[in-house]
Protein backbone atom coordinates (compact mmCIF):
# COMPACT_ATOMS: atom_id res chain seq x y z
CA UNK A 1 6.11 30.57 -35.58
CA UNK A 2 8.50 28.29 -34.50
CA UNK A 3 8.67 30.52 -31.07
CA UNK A 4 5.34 29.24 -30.85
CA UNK A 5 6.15 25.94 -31.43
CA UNK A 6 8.20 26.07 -29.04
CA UNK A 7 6.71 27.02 -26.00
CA UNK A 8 3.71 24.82 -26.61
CA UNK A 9 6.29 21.88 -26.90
CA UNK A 10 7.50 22.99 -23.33
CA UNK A 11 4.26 23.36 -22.06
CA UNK A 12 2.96 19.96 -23.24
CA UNK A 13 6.08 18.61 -21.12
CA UNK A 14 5.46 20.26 -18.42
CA UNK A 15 2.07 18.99 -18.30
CA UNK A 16 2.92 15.17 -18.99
CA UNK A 17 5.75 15.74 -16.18
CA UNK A 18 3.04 16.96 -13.97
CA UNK A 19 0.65 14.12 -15.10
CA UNK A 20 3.83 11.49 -13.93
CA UNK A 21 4.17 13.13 -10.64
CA UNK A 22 0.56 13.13 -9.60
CA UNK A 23 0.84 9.37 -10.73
CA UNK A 24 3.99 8.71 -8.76
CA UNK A 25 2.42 10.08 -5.83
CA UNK A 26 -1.03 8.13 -6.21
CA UNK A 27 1.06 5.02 -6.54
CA UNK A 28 2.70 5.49 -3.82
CA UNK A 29 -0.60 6.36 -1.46
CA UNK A 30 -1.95 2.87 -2.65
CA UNK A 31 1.24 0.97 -1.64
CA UNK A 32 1.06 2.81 2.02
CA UNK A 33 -2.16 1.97 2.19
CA UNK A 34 -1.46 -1.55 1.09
CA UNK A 35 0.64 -1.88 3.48
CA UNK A 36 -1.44 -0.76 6.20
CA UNK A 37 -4.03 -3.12 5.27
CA UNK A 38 -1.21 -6.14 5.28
CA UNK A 39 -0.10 -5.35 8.68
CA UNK A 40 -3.99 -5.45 10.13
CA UNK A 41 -4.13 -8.59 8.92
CA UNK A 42 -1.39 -10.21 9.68
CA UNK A 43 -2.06 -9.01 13.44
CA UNK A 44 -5.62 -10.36 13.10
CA UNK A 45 -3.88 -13.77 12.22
CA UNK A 46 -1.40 -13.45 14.61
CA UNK A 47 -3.94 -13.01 17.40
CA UNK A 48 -6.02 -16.21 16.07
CA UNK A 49 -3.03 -18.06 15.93
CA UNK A 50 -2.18 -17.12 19.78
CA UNK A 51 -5.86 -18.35 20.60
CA UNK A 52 -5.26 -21.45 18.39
CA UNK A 53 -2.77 -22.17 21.00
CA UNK A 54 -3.67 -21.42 23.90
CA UNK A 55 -7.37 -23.55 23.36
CA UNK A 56 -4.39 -26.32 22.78
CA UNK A 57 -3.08 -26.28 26.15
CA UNK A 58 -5.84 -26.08 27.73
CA UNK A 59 -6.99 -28.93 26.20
CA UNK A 60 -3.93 -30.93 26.86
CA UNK A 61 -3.95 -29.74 30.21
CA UNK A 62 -7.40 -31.22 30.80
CA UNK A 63 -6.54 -34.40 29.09
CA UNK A 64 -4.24 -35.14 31.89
């Protein structure tokens, strides 16, 4: 019996330690993709931003 007991206490943990590393890895997906996302837009602003500036000079530019 407590053979039994045993091995299905071993194979419970090596269940939950599978269920962590699935999770680890999921996290870890989302983050890169996260990131991803982060970098498009901060690109997007960056390009607005260049616009922003360059309608400024030409508007200055014009204004004298």
């Amino acid at each position: 019996m407590q053979t039994h007991q045993n091995r299905s206490t071993q194979m419970n943990l090596m269940h939950e330690e599978l269920a962590r590393a699935q999770m680890r890895e999921r996290l870890g997906e989302a983050h890169e993709l996260r990131r991803g996302h982060q970098m498009v837009l901060a690109r997007r602003l960056s390009r607005k931003a260049e616009r922003a500036a360059q309608q400024a000079r030409l508007a200055l530019a014009r204004a004298l």
